[in-house]
C-alpha atoms as a PDB file:
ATOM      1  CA  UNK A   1      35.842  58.104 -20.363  1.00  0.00           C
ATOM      2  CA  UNK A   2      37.066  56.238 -16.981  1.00  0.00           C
ATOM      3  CA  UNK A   3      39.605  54.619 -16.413  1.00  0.00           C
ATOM      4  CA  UNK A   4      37.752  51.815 -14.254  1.00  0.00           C
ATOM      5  CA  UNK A   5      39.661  48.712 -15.009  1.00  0.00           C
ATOM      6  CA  UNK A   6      42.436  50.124 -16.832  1.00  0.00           C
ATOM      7  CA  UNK A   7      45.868  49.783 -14.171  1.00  0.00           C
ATOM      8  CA  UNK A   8      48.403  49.286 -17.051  1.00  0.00           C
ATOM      9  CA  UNK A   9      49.741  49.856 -20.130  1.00  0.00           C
ATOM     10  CA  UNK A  10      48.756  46.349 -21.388  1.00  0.00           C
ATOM     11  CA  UNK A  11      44.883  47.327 -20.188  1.00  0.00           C
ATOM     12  CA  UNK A  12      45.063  50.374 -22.151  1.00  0.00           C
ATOM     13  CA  UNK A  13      46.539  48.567 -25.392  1.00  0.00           C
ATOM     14  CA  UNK A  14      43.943  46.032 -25.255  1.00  0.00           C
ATOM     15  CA  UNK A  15      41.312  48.409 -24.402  1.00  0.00           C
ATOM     16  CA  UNK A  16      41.734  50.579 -27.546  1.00  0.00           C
ATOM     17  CA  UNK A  17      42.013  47.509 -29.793  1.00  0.00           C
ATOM     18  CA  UNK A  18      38.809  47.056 -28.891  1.00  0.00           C
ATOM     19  CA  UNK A  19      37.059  50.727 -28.929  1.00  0.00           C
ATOM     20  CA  UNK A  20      38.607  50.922 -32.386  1.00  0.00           C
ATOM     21  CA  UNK A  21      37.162  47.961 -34.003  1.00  0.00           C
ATOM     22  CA  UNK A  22      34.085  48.771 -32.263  1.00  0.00           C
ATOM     23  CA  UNK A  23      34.374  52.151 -33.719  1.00  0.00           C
ATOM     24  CA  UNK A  24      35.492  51.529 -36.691  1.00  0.00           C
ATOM     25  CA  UNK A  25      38.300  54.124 -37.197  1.00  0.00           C
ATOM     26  CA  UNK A  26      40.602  54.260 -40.384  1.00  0.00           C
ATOM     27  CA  UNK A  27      44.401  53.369 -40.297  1.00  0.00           C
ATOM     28  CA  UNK A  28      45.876  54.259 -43.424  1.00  0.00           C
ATOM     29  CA  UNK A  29      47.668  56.835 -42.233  1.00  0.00           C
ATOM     30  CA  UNK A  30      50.565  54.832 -40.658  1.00  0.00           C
ATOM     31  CA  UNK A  31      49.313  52.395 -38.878  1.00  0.00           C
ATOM     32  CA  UNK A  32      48.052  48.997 -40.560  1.00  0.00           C
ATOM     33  CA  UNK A  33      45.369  47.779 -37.709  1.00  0.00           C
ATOM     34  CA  UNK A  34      44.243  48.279 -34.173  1.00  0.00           C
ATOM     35  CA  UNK A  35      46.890  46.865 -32.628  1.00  0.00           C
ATOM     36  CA  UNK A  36      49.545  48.222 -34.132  1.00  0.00           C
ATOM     37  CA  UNK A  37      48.180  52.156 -33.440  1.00  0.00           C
ATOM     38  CA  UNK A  38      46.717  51.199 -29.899  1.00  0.00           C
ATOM     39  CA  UNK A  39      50.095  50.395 -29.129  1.00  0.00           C
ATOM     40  CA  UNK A  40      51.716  53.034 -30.561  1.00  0.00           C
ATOM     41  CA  UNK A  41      49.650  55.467 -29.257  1.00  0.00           C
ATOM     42  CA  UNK A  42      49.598  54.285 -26.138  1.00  0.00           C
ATOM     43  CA  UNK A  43      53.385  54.046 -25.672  1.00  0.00           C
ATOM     44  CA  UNK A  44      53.841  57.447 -27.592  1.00  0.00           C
ATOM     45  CA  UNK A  45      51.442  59.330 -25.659  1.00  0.00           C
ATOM     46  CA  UNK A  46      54.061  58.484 -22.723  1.00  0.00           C
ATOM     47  CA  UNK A  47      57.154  59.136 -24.375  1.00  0.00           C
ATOM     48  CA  UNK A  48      57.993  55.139 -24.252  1.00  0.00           C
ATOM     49  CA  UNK A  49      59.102  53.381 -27.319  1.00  0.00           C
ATOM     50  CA  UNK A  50      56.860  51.225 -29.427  1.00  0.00           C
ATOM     51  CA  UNK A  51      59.356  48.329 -28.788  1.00  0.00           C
ATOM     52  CA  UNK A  52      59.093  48.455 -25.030  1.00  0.00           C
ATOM     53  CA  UNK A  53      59.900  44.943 -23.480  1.00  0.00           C
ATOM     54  CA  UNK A  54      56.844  43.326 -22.872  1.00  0.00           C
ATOM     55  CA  UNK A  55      57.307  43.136 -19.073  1.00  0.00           C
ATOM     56  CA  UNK A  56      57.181  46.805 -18.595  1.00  0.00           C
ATOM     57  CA  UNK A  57      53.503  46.569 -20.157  1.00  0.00           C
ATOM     58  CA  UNK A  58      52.515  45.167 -16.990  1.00  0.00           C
ATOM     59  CA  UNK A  59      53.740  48.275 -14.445  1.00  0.00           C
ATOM     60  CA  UNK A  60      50.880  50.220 -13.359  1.00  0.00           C
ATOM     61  CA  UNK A  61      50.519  54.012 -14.133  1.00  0.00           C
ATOM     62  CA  UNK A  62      50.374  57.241 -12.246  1.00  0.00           C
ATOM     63  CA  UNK A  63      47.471  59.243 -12.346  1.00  0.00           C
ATOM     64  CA  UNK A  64      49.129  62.080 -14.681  1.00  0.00           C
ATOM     65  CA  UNK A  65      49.642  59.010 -17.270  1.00  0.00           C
ATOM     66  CA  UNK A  66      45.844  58.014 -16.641  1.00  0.00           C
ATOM     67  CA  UNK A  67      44.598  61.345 -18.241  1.00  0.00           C
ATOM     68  CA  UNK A  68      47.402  61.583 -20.600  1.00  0.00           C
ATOM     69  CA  UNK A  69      45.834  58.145 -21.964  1.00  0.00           C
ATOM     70  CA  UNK A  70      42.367  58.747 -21.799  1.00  0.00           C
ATOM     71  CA  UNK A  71      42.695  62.106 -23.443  1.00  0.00           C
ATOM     72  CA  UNK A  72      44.737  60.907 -26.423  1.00  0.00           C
ATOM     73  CA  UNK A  73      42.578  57.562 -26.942  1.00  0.00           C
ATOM     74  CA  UNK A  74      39.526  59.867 -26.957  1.00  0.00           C
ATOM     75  CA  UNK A  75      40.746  62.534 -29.673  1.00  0.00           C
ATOM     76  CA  UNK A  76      41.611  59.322 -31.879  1.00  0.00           C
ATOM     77  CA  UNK A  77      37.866  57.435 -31.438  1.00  0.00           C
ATOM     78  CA  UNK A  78      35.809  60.532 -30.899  1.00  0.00           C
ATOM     79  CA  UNK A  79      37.237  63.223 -33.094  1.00  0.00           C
ATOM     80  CA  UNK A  80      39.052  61.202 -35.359  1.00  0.00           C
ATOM     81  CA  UNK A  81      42.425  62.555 -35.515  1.00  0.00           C
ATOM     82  CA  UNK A  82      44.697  60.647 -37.150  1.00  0.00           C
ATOM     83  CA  UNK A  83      47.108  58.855 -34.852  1.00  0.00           C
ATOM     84  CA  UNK A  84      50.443  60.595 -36.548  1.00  0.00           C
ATOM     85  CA  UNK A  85      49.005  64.082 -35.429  1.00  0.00           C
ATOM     86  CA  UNK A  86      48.280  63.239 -31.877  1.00  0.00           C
ATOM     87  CA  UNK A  87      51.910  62.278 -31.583  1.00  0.00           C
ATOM     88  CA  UNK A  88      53.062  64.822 -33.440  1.00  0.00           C
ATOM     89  CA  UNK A  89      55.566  62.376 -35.153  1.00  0.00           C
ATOM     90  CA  UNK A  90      55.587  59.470 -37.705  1.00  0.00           C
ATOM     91  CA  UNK A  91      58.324  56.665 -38.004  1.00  0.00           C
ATOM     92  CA  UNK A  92      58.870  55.646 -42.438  1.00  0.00           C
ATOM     93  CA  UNK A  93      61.636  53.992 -43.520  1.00  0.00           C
ATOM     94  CA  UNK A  94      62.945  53.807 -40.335  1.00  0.00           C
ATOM     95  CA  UNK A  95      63.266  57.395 -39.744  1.00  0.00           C
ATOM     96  CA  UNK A  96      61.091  59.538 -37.124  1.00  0.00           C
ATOM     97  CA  UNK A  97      59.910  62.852 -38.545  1.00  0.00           C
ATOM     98  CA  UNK A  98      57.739  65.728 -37.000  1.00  0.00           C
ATOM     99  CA  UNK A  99      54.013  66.310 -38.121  1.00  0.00           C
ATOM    100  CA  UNK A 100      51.295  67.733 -37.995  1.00  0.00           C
ATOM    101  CA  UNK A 101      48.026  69.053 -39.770  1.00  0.00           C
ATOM    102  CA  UNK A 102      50.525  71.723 -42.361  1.00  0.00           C
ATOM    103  CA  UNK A 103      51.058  68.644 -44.066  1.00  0.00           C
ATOM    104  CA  UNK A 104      49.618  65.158 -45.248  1.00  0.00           C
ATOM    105  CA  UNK A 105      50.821  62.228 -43.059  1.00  0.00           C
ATOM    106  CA  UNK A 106      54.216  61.304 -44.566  1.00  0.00           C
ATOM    107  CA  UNK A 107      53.295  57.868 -46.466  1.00  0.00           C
ATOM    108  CA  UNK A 108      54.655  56.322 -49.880  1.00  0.00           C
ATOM    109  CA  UNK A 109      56.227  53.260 -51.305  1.00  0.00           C
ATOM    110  CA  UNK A 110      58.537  55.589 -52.294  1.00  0.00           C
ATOM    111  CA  UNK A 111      60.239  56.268 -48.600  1.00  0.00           C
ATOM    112  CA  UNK A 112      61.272  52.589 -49.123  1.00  0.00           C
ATOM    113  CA  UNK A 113      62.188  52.719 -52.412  1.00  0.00           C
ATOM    114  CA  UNK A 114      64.988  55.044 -52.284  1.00  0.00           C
ATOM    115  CA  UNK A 115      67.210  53.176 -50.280  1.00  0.00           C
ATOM    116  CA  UNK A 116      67.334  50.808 -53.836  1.00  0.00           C
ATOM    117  CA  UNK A 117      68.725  53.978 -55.294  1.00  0.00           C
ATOM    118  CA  UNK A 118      66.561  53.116 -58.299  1.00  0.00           C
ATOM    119  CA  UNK A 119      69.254  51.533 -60.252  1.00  0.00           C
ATOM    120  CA  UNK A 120      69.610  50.470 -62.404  1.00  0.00           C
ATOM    121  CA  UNK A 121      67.547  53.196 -64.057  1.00  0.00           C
ATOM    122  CA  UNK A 122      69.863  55.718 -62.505  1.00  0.00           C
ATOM    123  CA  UNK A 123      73.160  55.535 -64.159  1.00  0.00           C
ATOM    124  CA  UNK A 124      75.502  57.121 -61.522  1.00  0.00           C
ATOM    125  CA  UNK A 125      74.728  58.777 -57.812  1.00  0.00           C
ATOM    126  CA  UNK A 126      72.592  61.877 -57.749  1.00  0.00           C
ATOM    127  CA  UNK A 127      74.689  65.381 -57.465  1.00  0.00           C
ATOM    128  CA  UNK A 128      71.291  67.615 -57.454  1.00  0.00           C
ATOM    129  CA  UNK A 129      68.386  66.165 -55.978  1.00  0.00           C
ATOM    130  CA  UNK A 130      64.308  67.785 -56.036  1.00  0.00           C
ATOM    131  CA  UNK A 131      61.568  66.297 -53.716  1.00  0.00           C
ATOM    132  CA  UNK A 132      58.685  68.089 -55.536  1.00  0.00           C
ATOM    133  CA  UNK A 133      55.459  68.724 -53.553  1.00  0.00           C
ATOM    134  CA  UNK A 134      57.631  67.631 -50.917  1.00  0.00           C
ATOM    135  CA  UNK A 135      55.024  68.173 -47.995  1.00  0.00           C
ATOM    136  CA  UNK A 136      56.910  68.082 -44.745  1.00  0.00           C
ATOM    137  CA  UNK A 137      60.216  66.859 -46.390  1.00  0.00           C
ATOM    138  CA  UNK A 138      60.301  63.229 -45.636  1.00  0.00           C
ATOM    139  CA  UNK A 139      61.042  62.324 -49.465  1.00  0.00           C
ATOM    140  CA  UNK A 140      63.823  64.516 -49.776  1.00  0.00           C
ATOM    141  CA  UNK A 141      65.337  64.213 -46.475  1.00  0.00           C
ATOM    142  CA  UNK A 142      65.504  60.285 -46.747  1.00  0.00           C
ATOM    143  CA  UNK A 143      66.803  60.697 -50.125  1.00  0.00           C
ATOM    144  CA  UNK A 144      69.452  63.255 -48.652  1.00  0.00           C
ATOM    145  CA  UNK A 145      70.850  60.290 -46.486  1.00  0.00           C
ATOM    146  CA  UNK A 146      70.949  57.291 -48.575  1.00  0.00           C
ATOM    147  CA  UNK A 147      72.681  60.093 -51.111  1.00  0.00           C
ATOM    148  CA  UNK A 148      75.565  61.520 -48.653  1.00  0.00           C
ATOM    149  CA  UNK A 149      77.260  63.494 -51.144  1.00  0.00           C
ATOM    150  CA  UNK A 150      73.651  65.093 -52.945  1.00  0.00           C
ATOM    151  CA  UNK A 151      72.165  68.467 -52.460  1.00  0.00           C
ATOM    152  CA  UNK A 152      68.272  68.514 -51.921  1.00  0.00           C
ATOM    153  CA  UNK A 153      65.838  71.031 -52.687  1.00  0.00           C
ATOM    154  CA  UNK A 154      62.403  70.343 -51.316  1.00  0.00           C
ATOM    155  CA  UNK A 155      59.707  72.152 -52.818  1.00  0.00           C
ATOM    156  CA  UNK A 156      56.275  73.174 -52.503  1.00  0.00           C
ATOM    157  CA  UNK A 157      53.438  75.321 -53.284  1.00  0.00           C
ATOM    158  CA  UNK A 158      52.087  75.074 -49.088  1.00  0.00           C
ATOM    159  CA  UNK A 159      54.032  77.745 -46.908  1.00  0.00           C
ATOM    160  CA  UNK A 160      53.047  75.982 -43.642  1.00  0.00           C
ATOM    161  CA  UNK A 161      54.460  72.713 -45.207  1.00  0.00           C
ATOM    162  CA  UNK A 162      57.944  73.995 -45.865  1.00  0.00           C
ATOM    163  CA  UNK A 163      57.968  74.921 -42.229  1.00  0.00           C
ATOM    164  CA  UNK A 164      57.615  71.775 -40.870  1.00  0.00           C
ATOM    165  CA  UNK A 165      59.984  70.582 -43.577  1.00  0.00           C
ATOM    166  CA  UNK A 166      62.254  72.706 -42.260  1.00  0.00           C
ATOM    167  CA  UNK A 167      61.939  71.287 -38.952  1.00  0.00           C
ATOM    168  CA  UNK A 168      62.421  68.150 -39.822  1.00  0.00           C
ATOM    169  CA  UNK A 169      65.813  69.168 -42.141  1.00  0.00           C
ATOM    170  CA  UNK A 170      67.078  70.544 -38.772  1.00  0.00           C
ATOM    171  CA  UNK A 171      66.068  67.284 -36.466  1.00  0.00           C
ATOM    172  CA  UNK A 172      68.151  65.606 -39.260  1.00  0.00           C
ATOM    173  CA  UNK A 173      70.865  67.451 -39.057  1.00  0.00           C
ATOM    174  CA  UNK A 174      70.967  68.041 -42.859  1.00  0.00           C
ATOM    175  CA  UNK A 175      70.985  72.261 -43.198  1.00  0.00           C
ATOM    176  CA  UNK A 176      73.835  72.610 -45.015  1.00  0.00           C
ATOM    177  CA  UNK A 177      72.673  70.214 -48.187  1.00  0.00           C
ATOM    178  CA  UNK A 178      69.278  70.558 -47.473  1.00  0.00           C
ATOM    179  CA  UNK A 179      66.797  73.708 -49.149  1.00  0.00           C
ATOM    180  CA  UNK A 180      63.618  74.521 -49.352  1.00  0.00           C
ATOM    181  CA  UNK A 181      61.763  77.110 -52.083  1.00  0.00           C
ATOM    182  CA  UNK A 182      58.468  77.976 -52.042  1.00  0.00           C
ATOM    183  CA  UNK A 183      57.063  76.864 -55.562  1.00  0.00           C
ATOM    184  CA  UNK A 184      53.980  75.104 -57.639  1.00  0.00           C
ATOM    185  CA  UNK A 185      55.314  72.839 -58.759  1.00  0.00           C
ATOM    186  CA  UNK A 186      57.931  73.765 -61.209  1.00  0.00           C
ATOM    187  CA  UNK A 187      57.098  77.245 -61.454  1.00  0.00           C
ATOM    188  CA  UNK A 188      60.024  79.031 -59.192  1.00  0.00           C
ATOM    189  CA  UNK A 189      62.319  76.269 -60.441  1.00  0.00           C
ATOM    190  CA  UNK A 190      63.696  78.427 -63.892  1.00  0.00           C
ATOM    191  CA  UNK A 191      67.128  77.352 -65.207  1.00  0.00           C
ATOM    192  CA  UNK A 192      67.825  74.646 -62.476  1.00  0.00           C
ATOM    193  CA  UNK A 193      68.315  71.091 -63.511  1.00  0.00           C
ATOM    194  CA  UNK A 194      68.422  68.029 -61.370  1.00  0.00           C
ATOM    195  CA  UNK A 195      69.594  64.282 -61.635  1.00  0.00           C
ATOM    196  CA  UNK A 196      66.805  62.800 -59.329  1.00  0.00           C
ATOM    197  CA  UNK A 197      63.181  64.307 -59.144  1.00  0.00           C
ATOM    198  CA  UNK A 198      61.005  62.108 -56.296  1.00  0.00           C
ATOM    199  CA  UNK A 199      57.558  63.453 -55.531  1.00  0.00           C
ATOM    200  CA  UNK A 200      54.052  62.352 -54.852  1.00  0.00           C
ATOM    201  CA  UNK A 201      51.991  65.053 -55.904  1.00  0.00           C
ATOM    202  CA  UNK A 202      48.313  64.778 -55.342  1.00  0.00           C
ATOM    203  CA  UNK A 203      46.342  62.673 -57.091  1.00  0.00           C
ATOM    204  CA  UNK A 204      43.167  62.045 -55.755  1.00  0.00           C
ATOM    205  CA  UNK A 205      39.737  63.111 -57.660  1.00  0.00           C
ATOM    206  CA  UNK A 206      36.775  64.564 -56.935  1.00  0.00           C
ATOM    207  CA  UNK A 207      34.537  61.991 -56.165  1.00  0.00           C
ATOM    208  CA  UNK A 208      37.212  59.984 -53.661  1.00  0.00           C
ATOM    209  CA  UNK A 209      37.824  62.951 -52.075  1.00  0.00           C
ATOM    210  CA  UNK A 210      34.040  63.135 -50.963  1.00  0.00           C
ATOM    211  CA  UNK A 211      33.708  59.518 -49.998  1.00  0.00           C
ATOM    212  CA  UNK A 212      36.733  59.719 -47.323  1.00  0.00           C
ATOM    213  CA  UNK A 213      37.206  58.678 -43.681  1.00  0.00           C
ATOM    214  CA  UNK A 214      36.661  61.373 -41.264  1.00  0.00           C
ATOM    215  CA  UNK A 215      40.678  61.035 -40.397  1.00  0.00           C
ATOM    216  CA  UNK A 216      41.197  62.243 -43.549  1.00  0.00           C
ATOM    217  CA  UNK A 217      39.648  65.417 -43.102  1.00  0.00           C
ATOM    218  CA  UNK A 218      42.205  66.776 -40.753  1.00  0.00           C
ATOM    219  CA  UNK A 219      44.785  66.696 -43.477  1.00  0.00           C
ATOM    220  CA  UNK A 220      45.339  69.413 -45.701  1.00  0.00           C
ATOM    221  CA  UNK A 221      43.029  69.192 -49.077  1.00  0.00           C
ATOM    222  CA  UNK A 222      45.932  70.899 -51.001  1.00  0.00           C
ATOM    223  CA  UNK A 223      48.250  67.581 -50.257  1.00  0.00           C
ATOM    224  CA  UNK A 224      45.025  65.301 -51.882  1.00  0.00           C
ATOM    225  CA  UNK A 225      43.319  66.942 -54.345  1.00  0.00           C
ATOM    226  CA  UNK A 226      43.559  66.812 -57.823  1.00  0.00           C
ATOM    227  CA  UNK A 227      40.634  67.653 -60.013  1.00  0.00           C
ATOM    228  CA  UNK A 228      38.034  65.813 -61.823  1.00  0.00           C
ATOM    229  CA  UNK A 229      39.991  62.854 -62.660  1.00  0.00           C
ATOM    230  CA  UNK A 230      43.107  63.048 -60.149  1.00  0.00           C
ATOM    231  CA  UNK A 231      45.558  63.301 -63.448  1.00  0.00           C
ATOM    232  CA  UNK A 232      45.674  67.366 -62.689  1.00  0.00           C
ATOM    233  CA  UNK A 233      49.177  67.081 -61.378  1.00  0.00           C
ATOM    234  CA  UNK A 234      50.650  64.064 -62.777  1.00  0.00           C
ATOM    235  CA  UNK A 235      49.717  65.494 -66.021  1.00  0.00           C
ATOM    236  CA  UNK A 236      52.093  68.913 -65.320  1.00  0.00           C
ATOM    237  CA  UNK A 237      54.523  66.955 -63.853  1.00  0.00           C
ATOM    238  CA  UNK A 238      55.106  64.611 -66.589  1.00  0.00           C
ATOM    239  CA  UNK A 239      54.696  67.341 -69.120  1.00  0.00           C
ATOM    240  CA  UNK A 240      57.649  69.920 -67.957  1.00  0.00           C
ATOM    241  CA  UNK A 241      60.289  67.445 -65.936  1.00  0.00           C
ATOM    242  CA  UNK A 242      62.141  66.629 -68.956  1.00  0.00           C
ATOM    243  CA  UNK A 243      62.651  70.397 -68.759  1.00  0.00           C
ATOM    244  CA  UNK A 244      64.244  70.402 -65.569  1.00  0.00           C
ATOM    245  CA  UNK A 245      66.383  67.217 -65.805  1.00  0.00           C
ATOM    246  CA  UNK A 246      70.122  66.041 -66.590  1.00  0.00           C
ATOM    247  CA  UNK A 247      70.512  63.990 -69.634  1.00  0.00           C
ATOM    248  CA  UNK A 248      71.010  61.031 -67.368  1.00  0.00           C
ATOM    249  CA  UNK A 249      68.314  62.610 -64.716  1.00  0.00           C
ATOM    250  CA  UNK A 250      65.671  60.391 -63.962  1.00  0.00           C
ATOM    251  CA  UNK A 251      61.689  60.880 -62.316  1.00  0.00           C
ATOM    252  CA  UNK A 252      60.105  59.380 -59.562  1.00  0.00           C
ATOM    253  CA  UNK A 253      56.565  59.581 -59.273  1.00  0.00           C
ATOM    254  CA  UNK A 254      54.237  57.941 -56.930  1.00  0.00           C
ATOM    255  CA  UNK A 255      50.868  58.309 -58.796  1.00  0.00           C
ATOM    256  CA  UNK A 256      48.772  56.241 -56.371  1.00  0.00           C
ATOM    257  CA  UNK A 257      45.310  54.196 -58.081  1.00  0.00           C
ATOM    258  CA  UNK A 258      46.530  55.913 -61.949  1.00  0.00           C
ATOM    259  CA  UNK A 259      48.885  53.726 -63.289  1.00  0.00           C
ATOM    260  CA  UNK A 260      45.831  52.259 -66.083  1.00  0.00           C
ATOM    261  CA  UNK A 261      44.793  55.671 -66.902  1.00  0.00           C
ATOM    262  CA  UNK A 262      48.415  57.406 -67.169  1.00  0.00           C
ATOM    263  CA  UNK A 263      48.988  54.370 -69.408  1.00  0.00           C
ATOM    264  CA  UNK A 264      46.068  55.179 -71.799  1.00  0.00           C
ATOM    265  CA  UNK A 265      47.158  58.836 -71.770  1.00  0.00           C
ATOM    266  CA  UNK A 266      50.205  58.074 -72.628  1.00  0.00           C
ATOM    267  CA  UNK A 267      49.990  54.694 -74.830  1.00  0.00           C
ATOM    268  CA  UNK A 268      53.267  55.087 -76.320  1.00  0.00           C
ATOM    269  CA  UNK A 269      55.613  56.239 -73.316  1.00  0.00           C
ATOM    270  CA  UNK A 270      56.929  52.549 -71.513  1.00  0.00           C
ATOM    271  CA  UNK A 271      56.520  53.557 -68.507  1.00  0.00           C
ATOM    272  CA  UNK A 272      59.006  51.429 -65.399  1.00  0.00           C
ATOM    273  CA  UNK A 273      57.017  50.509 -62.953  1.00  0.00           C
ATOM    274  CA  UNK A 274      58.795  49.920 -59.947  1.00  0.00           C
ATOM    275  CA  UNK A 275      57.862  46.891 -57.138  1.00  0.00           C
ATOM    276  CA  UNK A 276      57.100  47.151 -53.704  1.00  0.00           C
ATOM    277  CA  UNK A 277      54.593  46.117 -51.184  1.00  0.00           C
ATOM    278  CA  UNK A 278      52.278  49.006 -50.988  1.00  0.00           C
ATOM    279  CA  UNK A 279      48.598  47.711 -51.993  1.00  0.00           C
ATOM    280  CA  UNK A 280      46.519  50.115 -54.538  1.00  0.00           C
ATOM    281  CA  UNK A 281      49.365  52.216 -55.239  1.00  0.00           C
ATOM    282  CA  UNK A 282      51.980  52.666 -58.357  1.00  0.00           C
ATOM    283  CA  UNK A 283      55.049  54.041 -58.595  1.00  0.00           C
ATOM    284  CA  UNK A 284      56.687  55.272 -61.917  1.00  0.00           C
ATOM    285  CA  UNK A 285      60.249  55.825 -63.546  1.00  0.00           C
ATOM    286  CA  UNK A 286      61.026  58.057 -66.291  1.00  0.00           C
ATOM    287  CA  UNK A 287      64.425  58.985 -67.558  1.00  0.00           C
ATOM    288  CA  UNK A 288      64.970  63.017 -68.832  1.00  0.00           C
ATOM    289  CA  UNK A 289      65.057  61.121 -72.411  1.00  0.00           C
ATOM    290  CA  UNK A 290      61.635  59.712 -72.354  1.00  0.00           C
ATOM    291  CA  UNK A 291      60.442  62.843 -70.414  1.00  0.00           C
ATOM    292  CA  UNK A 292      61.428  65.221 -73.089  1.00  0.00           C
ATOM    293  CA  UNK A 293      59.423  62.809 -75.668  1.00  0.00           C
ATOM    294  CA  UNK A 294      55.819  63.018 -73.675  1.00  0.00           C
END
């Protein structure tokens, strides 16, 4: 790759809109089109923020930010590494958190939905908070700061995962309400009980699994896969959470593409389906009542 014809940042930007239409990559993982990961990329690869001033897109680079540019833009067309990993950070809610390939790329309708505080479903503020198959912590750690006064436990069945969730409880500052265990699912969980349960377990099945992008690939199949039908998880999780709730605990579950097929499962449970922009994705409520009845 040379950089003939590329002087600036705005070059660069406009360049990789183009190579990645052209190419075509996959941006589900963050981004929502070429332009919005060219410029990220581009600006993150150089340590600059992704709302730099427009005039500064203009300044030409040194030769050091040349190959820091054409090395990054080439891992992301020719290798197809998701954008997140090649900047070793992600930005959801509002909130920057580390990642990497020990975890899925942090993204859920969820992230947003917490800062509703899912009320009115949930009577009264949170005291004991789970983020199950929390991944690299995002869940639990935005749930952690919308609820000041709540202790977290984020847990997980993925070693490497609950390292780089405890990375990211320690860039937040939140180690002294903030745990992790190392658990499937509920299994290492015996005797505790919690108000608030958020998780997005995985959900996807067999046959979508084999049909991915290439970016895909580079995150970790335990984060994605979920048997025949994708229920694998959902099913556990909706079968022993009312065992692990308050009376006025309620469950959050982001169960992606399932909501007709949980709902034919389950044809008596009335299930609250909560709103939010996310295409092709569902998002459930529970309370520990209706849990205990599944």
């Amino acid at each position: 790759m040379s950089n003939s014809g590329l002087a600036t940042l705005r070059d660069y930007i406009r360049w990789a809109v183009s190579q990645f239409n052209q190419a075509p990559l996959f941006f589900a993982q963050g981004g929502d089109d070429a332009f919005e990961e060219a410029r990220a990329l581009v600006l993150g690869s150089l340590h600059l923020p992704y709302e730099l001033h427009d005039k500064y897109l203009d300044c030409n680079l040194h030769n050091d930010e040349h190959a820091v540019l054409q090395n990054v833009l080439h891992k992301r067309i020719a290798q197809r590494i998701p954008a997140a990993y090649l900047l070793k950070e992600t930005c959801i809610a509002g909130l920057f958190f580390k990642v990497d390939e020990r975890a899925m790329v942090p993204r859920s309708p969820l992230a947003e939905l917490i800062s509703q505080r899912f009320s009115p479903w949930l009577s009264q503020p949170p005291r004991r908070i789970l983020n199950l198959a929390a991944g690299s912590g995002y869940l639990g750690i935005i749930s952690a700061i919308e609820f000041p006064d709540a202790q977290v436990l984020l847990s997980d069945v993925s070693e490497a995962a609950l390292a780089l969730a405890k990375e990211n409880i320690v860039l937040h500052q939140l180690s002294e309400r903030v745990s992790t265990v190392h658990s499937d699912l509920f299994t290492q969980l015996s005797g505790q009980e919690f108000d608030l349960i958020v998780s997005k377990p995985p959900y996807m099945d067999d046959t979508q699994w084999q049909t991915l992008p290439q970016e895909w690939q580079w995150e970790p199949p335990l984060s994605s896969q979920a048997g025949e039908d994708g229920l694998e998880y959902l099913r556990k999780v909706l079968q022993q959470a009312g065992s692990y709730l308050s009376k006025q605990g309620l469950l959050v579950l982001d169960v992606g593409p399932h909501r007709a097929s949980l709902s034919k499962l389950y044809p008596k449970t009335d299930f609250i389906w909560l709103e939010h922009g996310y295409q092709g994705v569902d998002v459930l409520a529970l309370t520990a009542a209706q849990c205990v009845d599944l």
